[in-house]
PDB file of N, CA and C in Angstrom:
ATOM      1  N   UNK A   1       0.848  -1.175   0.000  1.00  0.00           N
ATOM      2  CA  UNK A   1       0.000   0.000   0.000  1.00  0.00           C
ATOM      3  C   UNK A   1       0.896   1.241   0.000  1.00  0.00           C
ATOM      4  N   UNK A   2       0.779   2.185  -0.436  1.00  0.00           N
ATOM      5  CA  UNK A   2       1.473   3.419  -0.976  1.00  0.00           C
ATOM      6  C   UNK A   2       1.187   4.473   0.105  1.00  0.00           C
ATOM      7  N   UNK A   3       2.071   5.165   0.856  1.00  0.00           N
ATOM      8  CA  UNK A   3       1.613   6.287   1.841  1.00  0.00           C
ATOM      9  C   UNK A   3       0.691   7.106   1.444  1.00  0.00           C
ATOM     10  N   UNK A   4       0.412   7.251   0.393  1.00  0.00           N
ATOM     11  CA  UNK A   4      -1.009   8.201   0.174  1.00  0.00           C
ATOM     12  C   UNK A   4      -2.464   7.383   0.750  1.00  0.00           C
ATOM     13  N   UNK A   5      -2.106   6.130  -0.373  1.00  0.00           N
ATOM     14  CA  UNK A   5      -3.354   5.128  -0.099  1.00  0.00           C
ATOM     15  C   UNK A   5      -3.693   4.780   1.905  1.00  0.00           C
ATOM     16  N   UNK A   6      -2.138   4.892   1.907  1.00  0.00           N
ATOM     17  CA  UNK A   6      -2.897   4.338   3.198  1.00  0.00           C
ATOM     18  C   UNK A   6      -2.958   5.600   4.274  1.00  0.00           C
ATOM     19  N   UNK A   7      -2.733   6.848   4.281  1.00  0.00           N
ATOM     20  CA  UNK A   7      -3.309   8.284   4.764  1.00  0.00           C
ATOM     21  C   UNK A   7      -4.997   7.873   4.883  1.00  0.00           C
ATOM     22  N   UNK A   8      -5.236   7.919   3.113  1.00  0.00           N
ATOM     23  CA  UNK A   8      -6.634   7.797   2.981  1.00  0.00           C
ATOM     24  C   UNK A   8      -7.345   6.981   3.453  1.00  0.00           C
ATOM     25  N   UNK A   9      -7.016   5.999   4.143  1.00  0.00           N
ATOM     26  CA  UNK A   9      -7.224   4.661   5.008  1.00  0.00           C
ATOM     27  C   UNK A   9      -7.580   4.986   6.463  1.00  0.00           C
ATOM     28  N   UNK A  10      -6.679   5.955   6.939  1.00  0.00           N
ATOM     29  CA  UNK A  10      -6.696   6.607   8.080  1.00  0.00           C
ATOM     30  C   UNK A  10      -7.859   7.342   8.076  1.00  0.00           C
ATOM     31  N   UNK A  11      -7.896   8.699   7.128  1.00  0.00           N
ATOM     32  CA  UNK A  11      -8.738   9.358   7.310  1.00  0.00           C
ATOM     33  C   UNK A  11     -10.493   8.858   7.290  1.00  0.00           C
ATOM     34  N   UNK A  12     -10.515   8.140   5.972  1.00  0.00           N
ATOM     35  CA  UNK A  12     -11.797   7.500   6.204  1.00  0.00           C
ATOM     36  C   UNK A  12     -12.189   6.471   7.549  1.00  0.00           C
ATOM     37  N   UNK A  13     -11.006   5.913   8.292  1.00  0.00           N
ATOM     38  CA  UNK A  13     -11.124   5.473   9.588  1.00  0.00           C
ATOM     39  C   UNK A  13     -11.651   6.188  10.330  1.00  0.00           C
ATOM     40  N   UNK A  14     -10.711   7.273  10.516  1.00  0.00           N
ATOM     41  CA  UNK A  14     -11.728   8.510  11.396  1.00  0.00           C
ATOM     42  C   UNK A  14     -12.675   9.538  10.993  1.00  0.00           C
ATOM     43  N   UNK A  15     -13.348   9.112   9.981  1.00  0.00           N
ATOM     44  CA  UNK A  15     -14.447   9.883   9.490  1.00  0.00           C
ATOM     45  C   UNK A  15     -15.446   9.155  10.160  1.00  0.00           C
ATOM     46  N   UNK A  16     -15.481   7.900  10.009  1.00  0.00           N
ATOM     47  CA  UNK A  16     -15.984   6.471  10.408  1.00  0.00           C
ATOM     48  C   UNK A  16     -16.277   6.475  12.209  1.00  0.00           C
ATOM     49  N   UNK A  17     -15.881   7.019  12.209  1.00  0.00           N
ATOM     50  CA  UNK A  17     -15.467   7.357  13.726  1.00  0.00           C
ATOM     51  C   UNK A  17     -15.600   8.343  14.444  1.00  0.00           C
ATOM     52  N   UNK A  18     -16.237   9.850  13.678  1.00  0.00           N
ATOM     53  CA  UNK A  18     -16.745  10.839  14.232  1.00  0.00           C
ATOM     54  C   UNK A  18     -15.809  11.156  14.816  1.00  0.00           C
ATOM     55  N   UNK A  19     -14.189  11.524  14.428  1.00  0.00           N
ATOM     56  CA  UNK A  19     -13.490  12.058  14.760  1.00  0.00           C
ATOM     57  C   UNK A  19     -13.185  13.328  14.444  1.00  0.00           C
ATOM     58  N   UNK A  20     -12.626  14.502  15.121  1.00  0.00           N
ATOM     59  CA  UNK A  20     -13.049  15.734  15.232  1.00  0.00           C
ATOM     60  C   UNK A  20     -11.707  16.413  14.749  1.00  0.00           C
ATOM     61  N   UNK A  21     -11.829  17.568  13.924  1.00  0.00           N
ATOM     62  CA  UNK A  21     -10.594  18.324  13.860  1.00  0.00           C
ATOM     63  C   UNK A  21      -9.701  17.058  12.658  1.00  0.00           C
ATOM     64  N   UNK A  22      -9.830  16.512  12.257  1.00  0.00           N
ATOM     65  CA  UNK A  22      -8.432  15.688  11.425  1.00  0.00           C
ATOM     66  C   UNK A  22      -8.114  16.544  10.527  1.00  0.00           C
ATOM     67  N   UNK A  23      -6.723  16.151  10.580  1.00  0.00           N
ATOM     68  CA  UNK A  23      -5.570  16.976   9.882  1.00  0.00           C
ATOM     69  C   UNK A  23      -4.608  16.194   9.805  1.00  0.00           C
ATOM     70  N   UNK A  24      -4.335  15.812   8.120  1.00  0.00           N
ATOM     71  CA  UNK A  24      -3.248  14.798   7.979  1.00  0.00           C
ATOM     72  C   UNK A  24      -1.738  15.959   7.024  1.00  0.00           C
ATOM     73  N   UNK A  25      -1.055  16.032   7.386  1.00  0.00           N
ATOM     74  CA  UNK A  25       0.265  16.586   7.297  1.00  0.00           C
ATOM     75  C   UNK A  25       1.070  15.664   6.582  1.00  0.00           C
ATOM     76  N   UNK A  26       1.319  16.199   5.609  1.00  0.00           N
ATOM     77  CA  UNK A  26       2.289  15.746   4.910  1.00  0.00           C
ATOM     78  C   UNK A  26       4.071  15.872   5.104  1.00  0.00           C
ATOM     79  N   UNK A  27       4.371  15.235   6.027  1.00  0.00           N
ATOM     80  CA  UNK A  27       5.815  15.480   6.444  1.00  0.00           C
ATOM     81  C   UNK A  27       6.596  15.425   5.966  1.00  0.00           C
ATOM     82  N   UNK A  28       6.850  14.443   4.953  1.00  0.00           N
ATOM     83  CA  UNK A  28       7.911  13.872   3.921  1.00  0.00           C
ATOM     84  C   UNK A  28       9.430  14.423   3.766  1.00  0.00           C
ATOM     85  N   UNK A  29       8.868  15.709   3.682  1.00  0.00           N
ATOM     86  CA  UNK A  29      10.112  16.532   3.112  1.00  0.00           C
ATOM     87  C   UNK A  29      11.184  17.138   4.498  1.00  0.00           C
ATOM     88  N   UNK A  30      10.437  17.216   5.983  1.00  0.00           N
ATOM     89  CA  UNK A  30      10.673  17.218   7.341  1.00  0.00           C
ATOM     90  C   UNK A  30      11.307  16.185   8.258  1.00  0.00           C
ATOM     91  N   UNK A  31      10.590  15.146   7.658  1.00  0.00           N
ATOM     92  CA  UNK A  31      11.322  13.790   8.411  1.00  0.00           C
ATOM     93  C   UNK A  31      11.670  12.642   7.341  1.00  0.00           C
ATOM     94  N   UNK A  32      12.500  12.090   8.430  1.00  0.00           N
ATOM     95  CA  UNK A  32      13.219  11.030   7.875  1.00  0.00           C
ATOM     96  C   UNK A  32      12.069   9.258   8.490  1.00  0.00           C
ATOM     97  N   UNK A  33      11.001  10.091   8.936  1.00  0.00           N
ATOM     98  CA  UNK A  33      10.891   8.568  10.147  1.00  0.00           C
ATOM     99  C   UNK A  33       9.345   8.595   9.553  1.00  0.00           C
ATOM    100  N   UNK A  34       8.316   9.199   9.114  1.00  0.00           N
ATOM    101  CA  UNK A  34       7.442   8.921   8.371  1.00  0.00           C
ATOM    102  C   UNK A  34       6.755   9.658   6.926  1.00  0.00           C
ATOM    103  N   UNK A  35       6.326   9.619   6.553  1.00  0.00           N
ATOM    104  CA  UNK A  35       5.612  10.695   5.072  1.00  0.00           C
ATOM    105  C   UNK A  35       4.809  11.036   5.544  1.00  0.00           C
ATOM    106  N   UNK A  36       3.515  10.757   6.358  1.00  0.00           N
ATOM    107  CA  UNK A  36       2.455  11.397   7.214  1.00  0.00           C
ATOM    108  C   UNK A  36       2.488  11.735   8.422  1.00  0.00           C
ATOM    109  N   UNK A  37       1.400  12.385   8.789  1.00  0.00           N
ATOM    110  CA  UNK A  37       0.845  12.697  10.379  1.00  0.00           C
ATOM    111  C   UNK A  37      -0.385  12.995  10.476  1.00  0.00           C
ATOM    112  N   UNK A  38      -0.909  12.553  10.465  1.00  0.00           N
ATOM    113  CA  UNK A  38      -2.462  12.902  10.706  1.00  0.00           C
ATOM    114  C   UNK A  38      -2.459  13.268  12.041  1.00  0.00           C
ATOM    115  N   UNK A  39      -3.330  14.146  13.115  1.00  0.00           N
ATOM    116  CA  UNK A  39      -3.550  14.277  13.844  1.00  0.00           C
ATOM    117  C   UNK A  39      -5.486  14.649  14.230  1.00  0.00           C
ATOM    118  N   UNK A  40      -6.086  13.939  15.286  1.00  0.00           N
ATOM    119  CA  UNK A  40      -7.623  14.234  15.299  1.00  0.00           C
ATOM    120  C   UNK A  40      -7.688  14.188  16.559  1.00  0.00           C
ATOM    121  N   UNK A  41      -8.470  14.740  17.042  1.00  0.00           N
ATOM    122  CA  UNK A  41      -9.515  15.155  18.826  1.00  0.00           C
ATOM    123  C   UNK A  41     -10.374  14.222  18.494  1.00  0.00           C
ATOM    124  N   UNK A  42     -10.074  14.054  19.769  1.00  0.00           N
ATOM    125  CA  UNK A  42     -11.799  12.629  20.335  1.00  0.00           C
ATOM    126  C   UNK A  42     -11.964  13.669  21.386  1.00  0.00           C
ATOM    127  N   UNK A  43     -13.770  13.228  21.760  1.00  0.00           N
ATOM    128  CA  UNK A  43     -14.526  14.139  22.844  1.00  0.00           C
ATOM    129  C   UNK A  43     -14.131  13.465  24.289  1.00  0.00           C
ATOM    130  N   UNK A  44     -13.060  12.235  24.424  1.00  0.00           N
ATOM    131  CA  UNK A  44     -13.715  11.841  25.911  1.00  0.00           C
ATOM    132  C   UNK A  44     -12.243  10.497  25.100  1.00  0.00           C
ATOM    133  N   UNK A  45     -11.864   9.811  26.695  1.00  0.00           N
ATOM    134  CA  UNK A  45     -11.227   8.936  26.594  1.00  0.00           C
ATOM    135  C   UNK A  45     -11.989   7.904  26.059  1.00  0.00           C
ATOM    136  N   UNK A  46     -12.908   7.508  26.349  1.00  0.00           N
ATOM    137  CA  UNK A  46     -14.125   6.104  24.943  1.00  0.00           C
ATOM    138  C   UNK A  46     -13.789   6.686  23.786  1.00  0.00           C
ATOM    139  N   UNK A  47     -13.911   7.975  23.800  1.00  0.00           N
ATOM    140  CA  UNK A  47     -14.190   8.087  21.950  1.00  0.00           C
ATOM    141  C   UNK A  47     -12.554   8.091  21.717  1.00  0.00           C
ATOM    142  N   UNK A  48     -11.529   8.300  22.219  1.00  0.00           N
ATOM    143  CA  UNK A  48     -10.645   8.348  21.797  1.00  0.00           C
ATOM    144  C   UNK A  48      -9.849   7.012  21.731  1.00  0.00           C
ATOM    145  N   UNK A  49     -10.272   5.586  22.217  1.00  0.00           N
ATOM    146  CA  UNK A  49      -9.994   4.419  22.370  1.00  0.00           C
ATOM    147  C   UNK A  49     -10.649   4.174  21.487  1.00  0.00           C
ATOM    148  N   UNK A  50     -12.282   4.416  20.542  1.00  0.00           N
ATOM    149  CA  UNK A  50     -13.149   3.724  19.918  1.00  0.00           C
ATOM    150  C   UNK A  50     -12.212   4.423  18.220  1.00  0.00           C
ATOM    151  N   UNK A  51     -12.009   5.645  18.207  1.00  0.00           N
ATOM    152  CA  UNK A  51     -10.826   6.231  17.072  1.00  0.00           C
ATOM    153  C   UNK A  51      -9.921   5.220  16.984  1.00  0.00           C
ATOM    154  N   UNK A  52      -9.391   5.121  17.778  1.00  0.00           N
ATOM    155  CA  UNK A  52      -8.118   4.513  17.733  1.00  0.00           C
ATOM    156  C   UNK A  52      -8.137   2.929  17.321  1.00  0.00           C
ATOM    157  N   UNK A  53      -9.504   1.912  17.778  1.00  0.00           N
ATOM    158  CA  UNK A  53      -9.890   0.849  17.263  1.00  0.00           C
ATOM    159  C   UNK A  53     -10.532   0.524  15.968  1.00  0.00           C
ATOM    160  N   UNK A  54     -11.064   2.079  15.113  1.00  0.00           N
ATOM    161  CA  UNK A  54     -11.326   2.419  14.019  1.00  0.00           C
ATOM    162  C   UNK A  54     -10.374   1.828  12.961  1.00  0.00           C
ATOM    163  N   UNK A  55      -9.443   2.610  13.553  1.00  0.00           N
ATOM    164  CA  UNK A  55      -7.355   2.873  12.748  1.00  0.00           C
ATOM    165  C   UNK A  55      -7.003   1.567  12.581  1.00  0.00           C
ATOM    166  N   UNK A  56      -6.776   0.858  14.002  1.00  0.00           N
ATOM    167  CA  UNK A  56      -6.223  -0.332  13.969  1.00  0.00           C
ATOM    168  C   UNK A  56      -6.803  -1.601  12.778  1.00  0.00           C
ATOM    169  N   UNK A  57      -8.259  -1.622  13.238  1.00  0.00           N
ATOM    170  CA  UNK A  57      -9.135  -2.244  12.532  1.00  0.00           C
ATOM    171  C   UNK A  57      -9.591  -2.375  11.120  1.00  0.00           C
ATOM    172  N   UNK A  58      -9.000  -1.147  10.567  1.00  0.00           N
ATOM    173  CA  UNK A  58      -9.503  -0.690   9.252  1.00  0.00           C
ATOM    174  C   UNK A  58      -7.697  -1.001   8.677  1.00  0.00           C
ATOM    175  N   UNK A  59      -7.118  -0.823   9.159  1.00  0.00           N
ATOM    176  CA  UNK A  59      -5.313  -0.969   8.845  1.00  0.00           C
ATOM    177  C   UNK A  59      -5.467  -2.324   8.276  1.00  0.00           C
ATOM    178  N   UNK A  60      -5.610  -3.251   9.346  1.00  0.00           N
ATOM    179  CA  UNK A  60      -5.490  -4.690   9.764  1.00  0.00           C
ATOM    180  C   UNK A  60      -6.626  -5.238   8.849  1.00  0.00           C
ATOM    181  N   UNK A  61      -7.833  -4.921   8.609  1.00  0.00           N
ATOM    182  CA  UNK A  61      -8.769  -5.307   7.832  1.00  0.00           C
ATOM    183  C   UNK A  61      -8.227  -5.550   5.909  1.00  0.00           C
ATOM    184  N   UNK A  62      -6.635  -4.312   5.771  1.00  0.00           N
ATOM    185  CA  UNK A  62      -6.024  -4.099   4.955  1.00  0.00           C
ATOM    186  C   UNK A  62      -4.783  -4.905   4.552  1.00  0.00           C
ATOM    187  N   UNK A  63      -4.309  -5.220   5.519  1.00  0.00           N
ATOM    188  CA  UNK A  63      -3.083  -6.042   5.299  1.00  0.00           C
ATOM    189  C   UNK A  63      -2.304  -5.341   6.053  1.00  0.00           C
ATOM    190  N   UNK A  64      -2.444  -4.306   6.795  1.00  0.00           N
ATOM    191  CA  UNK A  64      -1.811  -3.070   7.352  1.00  0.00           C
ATOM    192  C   UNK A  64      -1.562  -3.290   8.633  1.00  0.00           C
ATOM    193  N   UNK A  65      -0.214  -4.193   9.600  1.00  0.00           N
ATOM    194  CA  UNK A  65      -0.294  -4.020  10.973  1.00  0.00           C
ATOM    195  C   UNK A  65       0.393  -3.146  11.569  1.00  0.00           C
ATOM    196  N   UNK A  66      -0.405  -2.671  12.166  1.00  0.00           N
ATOM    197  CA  UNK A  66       0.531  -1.153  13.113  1.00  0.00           C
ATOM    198  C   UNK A  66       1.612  -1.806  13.901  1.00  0.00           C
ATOM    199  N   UNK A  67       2.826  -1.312  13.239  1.00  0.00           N
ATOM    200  CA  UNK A  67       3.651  -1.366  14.094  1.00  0.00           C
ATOM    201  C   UNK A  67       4.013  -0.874  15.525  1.00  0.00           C
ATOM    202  N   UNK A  68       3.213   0.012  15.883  1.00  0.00           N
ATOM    203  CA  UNK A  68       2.918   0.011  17.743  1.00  0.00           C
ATOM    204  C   UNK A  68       1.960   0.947  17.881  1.00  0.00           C
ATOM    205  N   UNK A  69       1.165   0.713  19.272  1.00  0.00           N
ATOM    206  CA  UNK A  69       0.206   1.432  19.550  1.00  0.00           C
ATOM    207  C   UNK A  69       0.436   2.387  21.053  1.00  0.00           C
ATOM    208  N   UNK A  70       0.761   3.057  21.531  1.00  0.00           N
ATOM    209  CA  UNK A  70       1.447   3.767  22.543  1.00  0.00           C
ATOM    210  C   UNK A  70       0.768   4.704  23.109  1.00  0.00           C
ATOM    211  N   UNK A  71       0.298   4.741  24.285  1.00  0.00           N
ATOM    212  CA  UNK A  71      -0.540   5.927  25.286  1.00  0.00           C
ATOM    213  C   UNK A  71      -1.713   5.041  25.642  1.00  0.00           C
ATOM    214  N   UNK A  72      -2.557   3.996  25.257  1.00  0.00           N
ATOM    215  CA  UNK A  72      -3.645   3.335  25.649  1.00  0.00           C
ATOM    216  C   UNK A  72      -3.915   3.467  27.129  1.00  0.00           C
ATOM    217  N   UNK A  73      -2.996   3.636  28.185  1.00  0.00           N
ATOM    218  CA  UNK A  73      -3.521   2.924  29.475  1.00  0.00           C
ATOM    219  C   UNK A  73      -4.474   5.064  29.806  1.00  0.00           C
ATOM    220  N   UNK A  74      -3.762   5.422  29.457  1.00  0.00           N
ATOM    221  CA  UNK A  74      -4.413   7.286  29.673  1.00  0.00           C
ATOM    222  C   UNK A  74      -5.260   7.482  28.709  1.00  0.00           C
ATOM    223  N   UNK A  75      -5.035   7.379  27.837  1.00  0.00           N
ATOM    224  CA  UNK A  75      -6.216   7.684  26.703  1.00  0.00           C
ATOM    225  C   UNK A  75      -6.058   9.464  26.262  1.00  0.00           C
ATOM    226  N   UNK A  76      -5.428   9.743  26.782  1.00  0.00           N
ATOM    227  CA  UNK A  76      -5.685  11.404  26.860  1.00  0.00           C
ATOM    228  C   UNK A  76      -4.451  11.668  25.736  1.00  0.00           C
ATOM    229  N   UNK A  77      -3.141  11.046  24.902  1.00  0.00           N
ATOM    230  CA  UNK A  77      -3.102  11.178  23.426  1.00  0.00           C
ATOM    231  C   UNK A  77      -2.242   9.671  23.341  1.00  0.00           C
ATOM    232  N   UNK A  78      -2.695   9.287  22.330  1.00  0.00           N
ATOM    233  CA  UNK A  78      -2.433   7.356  21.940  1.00  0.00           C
ATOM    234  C   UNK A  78      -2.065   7.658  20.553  1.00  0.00           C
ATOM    235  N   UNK A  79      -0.861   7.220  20.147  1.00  0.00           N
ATOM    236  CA  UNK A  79      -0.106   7.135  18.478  1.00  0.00           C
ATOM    237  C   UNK A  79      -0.442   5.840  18.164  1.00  0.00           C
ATOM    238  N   UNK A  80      -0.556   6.061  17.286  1.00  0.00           N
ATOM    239  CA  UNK A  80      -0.705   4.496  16.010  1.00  0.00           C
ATOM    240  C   UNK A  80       0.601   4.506  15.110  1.00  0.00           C
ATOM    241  N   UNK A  81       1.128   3.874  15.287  1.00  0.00           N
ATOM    242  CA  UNK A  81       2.402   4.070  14.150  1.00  0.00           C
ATOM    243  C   UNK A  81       2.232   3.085  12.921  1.00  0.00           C
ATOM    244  N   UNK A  82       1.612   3.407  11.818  1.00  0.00           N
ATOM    245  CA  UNK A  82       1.629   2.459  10.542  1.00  0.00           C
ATOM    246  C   UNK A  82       3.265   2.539   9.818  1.00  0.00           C
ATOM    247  N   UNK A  83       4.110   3.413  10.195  1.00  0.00           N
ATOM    248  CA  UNK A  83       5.448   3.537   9.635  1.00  0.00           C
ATOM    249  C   UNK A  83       4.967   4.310   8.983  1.00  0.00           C
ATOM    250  N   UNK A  84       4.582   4.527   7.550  1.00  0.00           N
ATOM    251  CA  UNK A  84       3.906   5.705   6.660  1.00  0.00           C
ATOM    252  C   UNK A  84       3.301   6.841   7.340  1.00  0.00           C
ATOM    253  N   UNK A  85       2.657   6.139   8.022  1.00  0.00           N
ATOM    254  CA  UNK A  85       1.429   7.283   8.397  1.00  0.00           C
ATOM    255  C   UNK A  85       1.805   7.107  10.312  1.00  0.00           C
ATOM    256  N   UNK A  86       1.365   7.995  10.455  1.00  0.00           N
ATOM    257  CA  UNK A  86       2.062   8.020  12.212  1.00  0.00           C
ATOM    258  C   UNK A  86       0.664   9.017  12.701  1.00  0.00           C
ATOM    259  N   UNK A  87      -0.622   8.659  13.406  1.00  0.00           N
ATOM    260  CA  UNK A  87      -1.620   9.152  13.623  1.00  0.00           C
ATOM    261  C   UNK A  87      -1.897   9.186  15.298  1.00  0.00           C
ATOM    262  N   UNK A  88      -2.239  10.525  15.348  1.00  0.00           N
ATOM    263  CA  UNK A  88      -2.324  11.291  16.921  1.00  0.00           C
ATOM    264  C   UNK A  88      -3.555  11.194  17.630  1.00  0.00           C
ATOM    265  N   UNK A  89      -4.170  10.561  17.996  1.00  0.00           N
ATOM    266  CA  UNK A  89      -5.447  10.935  18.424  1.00  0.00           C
ATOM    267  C   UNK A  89      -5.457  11.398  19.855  1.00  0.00           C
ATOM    268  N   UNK A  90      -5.780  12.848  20.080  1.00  0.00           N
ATOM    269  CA  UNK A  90      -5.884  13.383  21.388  1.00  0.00           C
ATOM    270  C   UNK A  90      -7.201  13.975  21.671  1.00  0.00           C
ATOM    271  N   UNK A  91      -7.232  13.549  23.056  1.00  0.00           N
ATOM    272  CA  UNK A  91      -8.172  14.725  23.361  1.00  0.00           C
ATOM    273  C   UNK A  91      -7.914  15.911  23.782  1.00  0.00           C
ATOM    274  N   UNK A  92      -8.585  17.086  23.318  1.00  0.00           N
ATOM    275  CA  UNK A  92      -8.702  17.899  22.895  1.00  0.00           C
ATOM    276  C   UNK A  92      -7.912  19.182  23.672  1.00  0.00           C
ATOM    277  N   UNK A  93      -7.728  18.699  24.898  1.00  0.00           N
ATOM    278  CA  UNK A  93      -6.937  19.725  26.090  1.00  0.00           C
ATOM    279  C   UNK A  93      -5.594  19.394  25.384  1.00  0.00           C
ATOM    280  N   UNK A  94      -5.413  17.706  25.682  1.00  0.00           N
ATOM    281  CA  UNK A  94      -4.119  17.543  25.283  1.00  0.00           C
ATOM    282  C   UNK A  94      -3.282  17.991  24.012  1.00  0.00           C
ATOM    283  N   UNK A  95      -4.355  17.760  22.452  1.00  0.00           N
ATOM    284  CA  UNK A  95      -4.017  18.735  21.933  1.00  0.00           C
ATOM    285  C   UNK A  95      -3.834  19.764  21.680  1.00  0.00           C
ATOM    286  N   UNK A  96      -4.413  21.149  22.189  1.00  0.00           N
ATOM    287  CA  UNK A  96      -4.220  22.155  23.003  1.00  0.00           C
ATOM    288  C   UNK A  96      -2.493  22.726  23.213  1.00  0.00           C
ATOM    289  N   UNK A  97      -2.470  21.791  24.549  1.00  0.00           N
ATOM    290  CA  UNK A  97      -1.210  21.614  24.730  1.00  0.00           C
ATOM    291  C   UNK A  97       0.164  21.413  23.873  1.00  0.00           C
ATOM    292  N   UNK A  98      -0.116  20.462  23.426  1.00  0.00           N
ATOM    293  CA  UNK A  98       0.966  20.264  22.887  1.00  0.00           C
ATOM    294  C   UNK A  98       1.094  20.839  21.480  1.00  0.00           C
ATOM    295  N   UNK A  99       0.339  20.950  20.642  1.00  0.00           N
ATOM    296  CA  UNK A  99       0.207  21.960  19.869  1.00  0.00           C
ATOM    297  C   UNK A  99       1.436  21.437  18.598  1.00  0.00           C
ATOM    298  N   UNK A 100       0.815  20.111  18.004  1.00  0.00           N
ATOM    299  CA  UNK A 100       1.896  19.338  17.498  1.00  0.00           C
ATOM    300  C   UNK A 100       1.642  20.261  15.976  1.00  0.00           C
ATOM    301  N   UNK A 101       0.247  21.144  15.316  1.00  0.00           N
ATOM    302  CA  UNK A 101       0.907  21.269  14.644  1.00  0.00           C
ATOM    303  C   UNK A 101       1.678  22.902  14.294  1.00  0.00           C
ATOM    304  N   UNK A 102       1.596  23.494  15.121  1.00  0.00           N
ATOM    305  CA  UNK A 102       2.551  24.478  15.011  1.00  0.00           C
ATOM    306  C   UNK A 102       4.046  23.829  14.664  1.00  0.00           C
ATOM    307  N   UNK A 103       4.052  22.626  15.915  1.00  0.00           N
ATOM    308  CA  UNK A 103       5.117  22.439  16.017  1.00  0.00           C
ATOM    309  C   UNK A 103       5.888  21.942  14.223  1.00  0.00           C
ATOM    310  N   UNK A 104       4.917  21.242  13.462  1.00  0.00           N
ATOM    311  CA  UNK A 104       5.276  20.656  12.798  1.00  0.00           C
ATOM    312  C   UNK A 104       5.232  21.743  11.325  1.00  0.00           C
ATOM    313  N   UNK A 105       4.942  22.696  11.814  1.00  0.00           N
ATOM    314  CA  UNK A 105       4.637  24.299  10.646  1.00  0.00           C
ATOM    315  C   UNK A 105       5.570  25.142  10.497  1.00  0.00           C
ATOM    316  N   UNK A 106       6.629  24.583  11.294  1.00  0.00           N
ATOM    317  CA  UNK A 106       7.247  25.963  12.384  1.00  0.00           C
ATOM    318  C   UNK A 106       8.326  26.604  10.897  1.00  0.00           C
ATOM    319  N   UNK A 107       8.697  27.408  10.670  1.00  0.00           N
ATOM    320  CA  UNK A 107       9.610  27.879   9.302  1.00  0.00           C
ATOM    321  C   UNK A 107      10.615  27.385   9.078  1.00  0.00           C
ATOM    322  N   UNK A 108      11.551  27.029   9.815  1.00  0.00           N
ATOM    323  CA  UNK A 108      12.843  25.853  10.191  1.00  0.00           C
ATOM    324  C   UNK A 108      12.276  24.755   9.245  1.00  0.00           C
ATOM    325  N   UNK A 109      11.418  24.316   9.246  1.00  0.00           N
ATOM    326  CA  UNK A 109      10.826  23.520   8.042  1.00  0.00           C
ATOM    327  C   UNK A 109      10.523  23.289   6.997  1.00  0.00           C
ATOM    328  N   UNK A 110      10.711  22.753   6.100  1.00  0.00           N
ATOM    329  CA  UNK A 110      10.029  23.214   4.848  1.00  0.00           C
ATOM    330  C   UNK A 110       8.373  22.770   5.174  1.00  0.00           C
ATOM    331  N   UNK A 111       7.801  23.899   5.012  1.00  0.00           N
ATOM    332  CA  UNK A 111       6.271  23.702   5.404  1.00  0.00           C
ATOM    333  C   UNK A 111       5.448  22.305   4.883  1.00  0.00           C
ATOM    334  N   UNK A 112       4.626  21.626   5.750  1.00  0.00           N
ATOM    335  CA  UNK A 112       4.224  20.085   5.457  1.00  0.00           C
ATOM    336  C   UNK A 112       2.811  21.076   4.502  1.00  0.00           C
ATOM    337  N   UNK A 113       2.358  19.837   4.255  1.00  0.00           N
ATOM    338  CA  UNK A 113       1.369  20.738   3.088  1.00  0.00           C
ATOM    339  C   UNK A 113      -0.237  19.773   4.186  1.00  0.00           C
ATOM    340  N   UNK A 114      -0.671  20.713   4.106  1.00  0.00           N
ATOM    341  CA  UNK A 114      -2.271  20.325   4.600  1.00  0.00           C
ATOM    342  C   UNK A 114      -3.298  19.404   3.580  1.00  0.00           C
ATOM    343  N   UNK A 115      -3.634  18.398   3.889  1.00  0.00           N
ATOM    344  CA  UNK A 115      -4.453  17.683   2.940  1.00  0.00           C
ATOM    345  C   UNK A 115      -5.577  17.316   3.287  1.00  0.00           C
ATOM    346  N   UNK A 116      -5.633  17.372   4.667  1.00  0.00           N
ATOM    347  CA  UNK A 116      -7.325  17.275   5.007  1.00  0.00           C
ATOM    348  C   UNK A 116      -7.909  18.171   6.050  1.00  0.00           C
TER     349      UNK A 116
END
């Protein structure tokens, strides 16, 4: 599956999923460690475990196994790492906080391009 194809895999996961805010970032040209980033808000630690079983499920339904799943026991922000695609699901304080995509906008960069 081709990092685009499988972005679009993601995103329709969390469309699927009434996930809030998605924004998949095109990193490529920034990092060396994936071509994507999607990042999306869940309303509540359920919805952000039920996102995240969306991802997995719809990956895996593909031929697609996430190579790790990381933050589950808090729920408050959990990565999916497909290698291609590297997807954030936080809730919504936490994204807030951390404010991954300034971080990932910042001019030091060559700017990721917005696709969803």
């Amino acid at each position: 599956m081709t990092p685009a194809s499988l972005r679009d895999l993601v995103l329709e996961a969390l469309d699927d999923g009434k996930g809030q805010d998605v924004l998949a970032l095109d990193v490529s040209e920034a990092s060396s460690i994936t071509d994507y980033m999607v990042l999306v808000s869940g309303t509540s630690s359920r919805h952000v475990k039920s996102l995240v079983d969306h991802v997995v499920r719809h990956a895996k339904d593909r031929g697609e196994t996430p190579l790790g799943v990381e933050g589950g026991r808090e729920l408050d922000w959990v990565l999916v790492d497909l290698g291609d695609v590297l997807v954030h699901v936080m809730q919504n304080e936490a994204r807030r906080f951390y404010d991954l995509e300034r971080l990932w906008m910042v001019p030091a960069l060559e700017r990721p391009q917005e696709v969803f």
